[in-house]
N, C-alpha and C. Protein backbone atom coordinates (compact mmCIF):
# COMPACT_ATOMS: atom_id res chain seq x y z
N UNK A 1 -31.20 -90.80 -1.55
CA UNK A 1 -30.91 -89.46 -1.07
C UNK A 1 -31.25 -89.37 0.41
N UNK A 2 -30.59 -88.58 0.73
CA UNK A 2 -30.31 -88.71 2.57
C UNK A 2 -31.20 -86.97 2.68
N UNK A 3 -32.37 -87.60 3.56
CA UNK A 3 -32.70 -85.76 3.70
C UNK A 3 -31.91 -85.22 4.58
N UNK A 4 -30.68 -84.65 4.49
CA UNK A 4 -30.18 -84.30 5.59
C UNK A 4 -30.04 -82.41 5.19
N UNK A 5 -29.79 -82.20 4.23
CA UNK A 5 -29.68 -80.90 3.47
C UNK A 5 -30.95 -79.99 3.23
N UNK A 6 -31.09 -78.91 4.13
CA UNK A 6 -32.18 -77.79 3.91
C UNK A 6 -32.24 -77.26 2.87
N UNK A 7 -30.60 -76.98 1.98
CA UNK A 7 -30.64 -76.33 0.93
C UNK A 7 -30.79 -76.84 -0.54
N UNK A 8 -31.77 -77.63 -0.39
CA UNK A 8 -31.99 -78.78 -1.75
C UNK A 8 -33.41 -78.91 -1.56
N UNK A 9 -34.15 -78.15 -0.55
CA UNK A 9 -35.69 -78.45 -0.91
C UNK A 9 -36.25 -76.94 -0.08
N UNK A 10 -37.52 -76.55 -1.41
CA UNK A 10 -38.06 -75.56 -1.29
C UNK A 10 -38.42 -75.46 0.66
N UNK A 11 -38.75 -73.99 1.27
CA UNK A 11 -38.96 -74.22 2.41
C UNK A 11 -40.11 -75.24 3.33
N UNK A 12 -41.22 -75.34 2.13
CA UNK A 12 -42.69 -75.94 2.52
C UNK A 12 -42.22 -77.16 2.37
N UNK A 13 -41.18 -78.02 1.58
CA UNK A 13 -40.77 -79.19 1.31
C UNK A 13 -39.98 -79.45 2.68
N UNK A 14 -39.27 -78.60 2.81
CA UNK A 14 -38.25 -79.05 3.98
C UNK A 14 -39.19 -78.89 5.37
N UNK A 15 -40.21 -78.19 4.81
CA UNK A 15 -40.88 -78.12 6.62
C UNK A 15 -41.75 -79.59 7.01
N UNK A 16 -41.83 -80.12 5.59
CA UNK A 16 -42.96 -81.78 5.94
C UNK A 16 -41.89 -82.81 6.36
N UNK A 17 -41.00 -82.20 5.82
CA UNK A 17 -40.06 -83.46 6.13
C UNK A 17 -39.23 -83.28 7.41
N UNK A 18 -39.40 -81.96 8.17
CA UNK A 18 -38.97 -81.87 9.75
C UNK A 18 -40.25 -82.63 10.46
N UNK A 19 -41.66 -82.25 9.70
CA UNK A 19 -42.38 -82.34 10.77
C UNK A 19 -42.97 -84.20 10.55
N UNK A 20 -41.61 -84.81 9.40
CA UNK A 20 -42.05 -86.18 8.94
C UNK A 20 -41.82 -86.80 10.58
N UNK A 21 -40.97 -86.32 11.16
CA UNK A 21 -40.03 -87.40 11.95
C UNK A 21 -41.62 -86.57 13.31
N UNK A 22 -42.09 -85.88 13.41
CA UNK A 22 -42.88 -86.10 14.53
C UNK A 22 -44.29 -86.40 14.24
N UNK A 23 -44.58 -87.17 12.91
CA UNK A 23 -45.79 -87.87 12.46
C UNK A 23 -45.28 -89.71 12.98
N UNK A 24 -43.40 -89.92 12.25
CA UNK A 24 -43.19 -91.16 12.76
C UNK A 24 -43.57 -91.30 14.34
N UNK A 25 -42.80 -90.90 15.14
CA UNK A 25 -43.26 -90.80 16.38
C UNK A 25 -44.41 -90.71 17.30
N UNK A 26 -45.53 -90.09 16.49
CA UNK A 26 -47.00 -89.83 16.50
C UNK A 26 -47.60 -91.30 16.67
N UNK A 27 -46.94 -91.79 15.78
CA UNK A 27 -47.84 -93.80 15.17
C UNK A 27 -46.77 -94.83 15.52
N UNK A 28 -45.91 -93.96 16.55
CA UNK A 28 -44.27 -95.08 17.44
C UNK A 28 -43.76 -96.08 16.40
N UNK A 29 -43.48 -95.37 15.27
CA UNK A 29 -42.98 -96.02 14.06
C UNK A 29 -41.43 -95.46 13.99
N UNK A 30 -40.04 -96.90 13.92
CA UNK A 30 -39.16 -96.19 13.92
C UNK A 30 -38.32 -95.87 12.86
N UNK A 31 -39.31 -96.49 11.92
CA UNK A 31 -38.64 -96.50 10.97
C UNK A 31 -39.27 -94.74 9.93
N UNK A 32 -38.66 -94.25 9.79
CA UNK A 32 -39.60 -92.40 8.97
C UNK A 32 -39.48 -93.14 7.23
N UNK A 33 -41.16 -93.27 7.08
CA UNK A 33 -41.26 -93.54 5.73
C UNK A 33 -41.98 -92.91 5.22
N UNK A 34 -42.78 -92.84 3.62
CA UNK A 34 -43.14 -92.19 2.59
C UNK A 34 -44.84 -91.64 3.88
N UNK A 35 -45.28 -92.54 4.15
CA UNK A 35 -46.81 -92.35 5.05
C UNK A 35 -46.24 -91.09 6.03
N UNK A 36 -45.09 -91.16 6.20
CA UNK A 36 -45.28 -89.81 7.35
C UNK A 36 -44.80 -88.67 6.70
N UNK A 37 -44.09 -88.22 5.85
CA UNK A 37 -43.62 -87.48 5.10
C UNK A 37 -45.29 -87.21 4.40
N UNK A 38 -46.15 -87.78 3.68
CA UNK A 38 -47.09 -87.41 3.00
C UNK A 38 -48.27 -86.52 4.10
N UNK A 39 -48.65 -87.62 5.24
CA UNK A 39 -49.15 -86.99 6.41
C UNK A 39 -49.04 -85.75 6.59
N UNK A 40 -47.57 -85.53 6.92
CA UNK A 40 -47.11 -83.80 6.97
C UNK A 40 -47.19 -83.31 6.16
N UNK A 41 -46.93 -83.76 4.71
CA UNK A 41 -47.26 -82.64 3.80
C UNK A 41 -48.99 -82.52 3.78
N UNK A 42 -49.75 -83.16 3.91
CA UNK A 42 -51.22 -82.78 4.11
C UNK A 42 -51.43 -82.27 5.32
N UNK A 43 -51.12 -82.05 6.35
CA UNK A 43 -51.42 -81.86 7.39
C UNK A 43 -51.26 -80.12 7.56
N UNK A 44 -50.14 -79.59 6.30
CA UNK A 44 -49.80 -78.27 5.81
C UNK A 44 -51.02 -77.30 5.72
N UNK A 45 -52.08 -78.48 5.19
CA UNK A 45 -53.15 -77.61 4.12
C UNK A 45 -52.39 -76.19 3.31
N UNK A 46 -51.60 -77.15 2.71
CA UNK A 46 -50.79 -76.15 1.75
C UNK A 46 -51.01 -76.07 0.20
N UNK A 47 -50.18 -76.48 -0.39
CA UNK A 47 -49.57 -76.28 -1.91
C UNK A 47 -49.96 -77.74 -2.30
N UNK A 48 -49.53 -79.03 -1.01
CA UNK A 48 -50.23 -80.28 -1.68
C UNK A 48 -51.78 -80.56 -1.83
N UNK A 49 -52.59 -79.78 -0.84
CA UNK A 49 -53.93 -80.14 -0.84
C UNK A 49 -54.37 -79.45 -2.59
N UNK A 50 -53.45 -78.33 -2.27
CA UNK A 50 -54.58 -77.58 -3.71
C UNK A 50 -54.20 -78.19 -4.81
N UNK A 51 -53.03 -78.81 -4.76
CA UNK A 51 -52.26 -79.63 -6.03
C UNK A 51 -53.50 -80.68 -6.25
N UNK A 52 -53.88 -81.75 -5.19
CA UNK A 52 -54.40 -82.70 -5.26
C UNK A 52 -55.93 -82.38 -5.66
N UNK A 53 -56.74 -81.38 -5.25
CA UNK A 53 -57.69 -81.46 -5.03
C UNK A 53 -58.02 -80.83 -6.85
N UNK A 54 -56.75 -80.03 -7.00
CA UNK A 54 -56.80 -79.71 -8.67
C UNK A 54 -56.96 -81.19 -9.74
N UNK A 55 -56.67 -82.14 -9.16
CA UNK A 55 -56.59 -83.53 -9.70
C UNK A 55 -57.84 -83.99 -9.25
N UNK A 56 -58.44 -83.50 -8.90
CA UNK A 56 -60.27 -84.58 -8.23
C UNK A 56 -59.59 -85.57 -6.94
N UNK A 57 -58.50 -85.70 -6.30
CA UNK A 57 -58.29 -86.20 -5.10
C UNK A 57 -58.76 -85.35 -3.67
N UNK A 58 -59.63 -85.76 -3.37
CA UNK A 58 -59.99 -85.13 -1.75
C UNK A 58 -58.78 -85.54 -0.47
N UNK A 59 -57.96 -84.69 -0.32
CA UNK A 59 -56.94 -84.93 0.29
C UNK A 59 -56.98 -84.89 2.00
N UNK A 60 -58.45 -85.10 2.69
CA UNK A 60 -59.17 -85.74 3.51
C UNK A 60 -59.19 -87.03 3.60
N UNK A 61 -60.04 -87.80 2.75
CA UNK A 61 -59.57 -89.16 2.15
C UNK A 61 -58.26 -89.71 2.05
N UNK A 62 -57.34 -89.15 1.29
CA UNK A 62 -56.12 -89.91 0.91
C UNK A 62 -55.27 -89.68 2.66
N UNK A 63 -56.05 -88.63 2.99
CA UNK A 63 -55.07 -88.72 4.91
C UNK A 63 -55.86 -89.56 5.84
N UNK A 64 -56.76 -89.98 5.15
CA UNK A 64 -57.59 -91.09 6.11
C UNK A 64 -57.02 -92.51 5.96
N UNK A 65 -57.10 -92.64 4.60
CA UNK A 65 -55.70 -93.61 3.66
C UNK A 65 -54.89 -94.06 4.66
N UNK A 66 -53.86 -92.89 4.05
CA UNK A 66 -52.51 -93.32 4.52
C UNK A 66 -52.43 -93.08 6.10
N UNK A 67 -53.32 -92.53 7.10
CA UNK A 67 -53.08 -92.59 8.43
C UNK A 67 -53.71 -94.59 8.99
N UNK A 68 -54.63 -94.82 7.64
CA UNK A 68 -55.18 -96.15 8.66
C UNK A 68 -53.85 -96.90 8.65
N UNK A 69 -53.27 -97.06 7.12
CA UNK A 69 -51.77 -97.71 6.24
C UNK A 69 -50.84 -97.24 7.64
N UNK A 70 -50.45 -96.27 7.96
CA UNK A 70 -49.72 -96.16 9.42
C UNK A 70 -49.81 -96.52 10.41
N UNK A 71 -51.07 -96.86 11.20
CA UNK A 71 -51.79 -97.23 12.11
C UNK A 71 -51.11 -98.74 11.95
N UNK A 72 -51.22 -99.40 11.04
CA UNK A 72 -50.91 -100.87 10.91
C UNK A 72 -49.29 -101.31 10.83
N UNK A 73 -48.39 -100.00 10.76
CA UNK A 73 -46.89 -100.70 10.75
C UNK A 73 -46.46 -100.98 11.71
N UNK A 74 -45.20 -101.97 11.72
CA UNK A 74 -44.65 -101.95 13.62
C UNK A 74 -44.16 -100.58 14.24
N UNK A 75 -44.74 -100.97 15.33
CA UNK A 75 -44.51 -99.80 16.08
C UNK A 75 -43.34 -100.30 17.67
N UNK A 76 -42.86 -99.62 18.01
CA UNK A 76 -42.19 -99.64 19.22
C UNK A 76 -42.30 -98.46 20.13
N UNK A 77 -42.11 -99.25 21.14
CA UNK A 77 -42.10 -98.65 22.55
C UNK A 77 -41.87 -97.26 22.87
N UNK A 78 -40.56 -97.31 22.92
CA UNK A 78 -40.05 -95.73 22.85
C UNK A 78 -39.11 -95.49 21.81
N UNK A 79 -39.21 -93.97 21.49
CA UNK A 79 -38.42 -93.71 20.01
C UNK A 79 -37.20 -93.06 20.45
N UNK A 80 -35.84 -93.69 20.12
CA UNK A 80 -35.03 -92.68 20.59
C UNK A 80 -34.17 -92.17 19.28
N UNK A 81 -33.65 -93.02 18.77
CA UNK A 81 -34.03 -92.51 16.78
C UNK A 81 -34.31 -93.18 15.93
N UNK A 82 -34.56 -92.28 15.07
CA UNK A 82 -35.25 -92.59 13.41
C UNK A 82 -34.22 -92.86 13.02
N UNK A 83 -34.70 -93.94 11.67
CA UNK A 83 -33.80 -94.49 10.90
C UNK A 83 -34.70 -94.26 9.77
N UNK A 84 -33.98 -93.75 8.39
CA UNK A 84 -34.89 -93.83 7.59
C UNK A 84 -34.84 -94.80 6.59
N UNK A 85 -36.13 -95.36 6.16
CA UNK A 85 -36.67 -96.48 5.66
C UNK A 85 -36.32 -96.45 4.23
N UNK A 86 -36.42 -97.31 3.82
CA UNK A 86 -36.03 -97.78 2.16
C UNK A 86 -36.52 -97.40 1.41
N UNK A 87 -38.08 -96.82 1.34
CA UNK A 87 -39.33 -96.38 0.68
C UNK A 87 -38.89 -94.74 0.75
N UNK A 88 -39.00 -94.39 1.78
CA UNK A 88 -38.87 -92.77 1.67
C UNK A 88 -37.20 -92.67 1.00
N UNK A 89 -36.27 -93.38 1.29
CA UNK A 89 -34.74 -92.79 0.38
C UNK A 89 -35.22 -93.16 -1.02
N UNK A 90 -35.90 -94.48 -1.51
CA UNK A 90 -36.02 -94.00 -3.41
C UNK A 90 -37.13 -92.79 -3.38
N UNK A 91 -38.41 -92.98 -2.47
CA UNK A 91 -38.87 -91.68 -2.93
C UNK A 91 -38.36 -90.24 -3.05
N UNK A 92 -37.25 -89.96 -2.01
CA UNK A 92 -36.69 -89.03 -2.18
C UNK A 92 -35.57 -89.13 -3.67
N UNK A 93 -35.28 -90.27 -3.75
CA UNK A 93 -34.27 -90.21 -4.89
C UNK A 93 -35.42 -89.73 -6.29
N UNK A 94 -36.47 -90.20 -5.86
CA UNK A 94 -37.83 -90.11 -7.70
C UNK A 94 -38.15 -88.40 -7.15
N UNK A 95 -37.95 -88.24 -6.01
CA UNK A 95 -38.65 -86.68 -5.96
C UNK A 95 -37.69 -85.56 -6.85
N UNK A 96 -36.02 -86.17 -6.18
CA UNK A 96 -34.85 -85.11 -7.07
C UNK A 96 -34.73 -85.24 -8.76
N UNK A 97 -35.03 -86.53 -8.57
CA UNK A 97 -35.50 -86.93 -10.31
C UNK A 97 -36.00 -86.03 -11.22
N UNK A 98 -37.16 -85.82 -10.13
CA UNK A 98 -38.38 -84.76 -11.20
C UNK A 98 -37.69 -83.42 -11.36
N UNK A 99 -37.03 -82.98 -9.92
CA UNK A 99 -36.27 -81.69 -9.92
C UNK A 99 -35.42 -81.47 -10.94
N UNK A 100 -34.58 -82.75 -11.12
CA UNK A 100 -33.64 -82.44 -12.30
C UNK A 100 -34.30 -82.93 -13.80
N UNK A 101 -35.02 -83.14 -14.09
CA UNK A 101 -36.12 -83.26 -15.20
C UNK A 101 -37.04 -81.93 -15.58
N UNK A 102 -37.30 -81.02 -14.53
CA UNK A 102 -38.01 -80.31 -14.54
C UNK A 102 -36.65 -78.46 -14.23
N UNK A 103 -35.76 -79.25 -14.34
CA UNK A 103 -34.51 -78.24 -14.29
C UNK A 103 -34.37 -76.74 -13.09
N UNK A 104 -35.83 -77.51 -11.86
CA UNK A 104 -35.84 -76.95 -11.05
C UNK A 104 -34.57 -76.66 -10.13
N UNK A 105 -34.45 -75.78 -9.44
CA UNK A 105 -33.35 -75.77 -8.36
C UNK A 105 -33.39 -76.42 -7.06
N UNK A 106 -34.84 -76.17 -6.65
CA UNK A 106 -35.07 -77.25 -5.52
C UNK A 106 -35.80 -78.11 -5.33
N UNK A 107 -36.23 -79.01 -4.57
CA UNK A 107 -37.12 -80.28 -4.80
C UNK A 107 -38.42 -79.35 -3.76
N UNK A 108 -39.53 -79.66 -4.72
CA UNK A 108 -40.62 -78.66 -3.90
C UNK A 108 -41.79 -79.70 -3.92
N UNK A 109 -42.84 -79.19 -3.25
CA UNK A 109 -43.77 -80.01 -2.97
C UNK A 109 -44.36 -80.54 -4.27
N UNK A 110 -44.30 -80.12 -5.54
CA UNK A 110 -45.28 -81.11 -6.67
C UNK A 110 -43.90 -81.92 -6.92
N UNK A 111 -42.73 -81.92 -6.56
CA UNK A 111 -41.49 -83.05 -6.89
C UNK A 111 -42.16 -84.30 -5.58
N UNK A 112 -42.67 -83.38 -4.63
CA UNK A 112 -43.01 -84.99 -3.69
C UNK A 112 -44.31 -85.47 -4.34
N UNK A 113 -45.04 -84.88 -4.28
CA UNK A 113 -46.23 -85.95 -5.07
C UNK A 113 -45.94 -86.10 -6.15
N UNK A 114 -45.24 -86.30 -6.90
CA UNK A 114 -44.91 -86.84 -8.20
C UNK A 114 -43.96 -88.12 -7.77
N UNK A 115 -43.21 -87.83 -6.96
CA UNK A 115 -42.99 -89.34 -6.34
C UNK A 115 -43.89 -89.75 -5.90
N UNK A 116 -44.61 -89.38 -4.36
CA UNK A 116 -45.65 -90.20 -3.94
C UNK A 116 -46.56 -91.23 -5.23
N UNK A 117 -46.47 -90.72 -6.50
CA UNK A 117 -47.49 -91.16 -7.40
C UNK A 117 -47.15 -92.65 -8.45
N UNK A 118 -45.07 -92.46 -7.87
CA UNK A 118 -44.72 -93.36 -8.12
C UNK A 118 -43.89 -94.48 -7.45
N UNK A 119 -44.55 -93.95 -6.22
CA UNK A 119 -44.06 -94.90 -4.70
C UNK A 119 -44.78 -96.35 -4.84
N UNK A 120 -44.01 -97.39 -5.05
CA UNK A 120 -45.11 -98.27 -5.30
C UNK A 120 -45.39 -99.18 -4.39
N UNK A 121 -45.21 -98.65 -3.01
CA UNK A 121 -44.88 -99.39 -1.89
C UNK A 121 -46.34 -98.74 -1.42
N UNK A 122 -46.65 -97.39 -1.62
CA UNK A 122 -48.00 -96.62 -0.78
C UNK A 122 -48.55 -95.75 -1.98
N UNK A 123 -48.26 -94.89 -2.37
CA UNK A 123 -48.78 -93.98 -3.20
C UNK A 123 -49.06 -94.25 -4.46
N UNK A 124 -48.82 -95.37 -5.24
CA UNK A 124 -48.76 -95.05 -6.48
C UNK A 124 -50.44 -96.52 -6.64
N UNK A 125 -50.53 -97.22 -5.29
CA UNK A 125 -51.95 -98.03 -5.17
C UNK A 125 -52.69 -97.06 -4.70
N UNK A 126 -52.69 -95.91 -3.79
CA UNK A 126 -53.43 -95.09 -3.57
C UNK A 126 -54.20 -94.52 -4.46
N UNK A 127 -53.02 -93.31 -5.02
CA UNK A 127 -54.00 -92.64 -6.29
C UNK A 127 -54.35 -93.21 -7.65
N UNK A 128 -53.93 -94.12 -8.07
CA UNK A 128 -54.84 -94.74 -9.03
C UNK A 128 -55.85 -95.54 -8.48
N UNK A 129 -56.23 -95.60 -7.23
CA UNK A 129 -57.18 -96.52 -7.33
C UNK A 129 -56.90 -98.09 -7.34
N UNK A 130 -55.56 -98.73 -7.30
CA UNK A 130 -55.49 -99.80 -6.69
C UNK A 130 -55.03 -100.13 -6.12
């Protein structure tokens, strides 16, 4: 799934994923993957922190996580565009998943951490613990 469509994700969903592409840029990463999309959605102190923290995840920690996990990808010089990465299009494809499983209308922030949980590239070694 191509995030290109506002009208397929709740507004707080669509706002992590505008502000994904200036977390890539943040860590001169050109590729926009699942680590910057999650970033922004924590960075909200929104709907994902209280989701997580309802689960015993300190969502301090898991942004300490996934910012070191960013810190370490290639990075380049100057960004002139994003391309998005292989990891964030299935996660977006497992996020609409849940939407249409859950017979929601739009893909909202517990459709992204429910992917993140089964991202098995970043998220899904995160929150279990390996």
């Amino acid at each position: 799934m191509q995030p290109t469509d506002p009208s397929k994700f709740t507004e707080q969903a669509w706002d992590a994923i505008v502000k994904s592409q200036d977390v890539a840029r943040r860590y001169q990463n050109q590729q926009l993957e699942v680590e910057h999309l999650i970033i922004a959605l924590l960075e909200q102190q929104g709907t994902a922190n209280k989701i997580l923290n309802r689960v015993a995840i300190e969502p301090e920690n898991l942004l300490q996580q996934i910012d070191s996990f960013a810190k370490r990808q290639p990075k380049v010089g100057s960004i002139e565009h994003l391309y998005l990465g292989r990891s964030l299009e299935i996660f977006l494809d497992l996020a609409d998943e849940a939407r249409e499983k859950w017979e929601d209308k739009f893909i909202a922030v517990e459709h992204l951490l429910l992917a993140f949980y089964q991202d098995k590239r970043l998220g899904n070694k995160l929150l279990s613990g390996g």
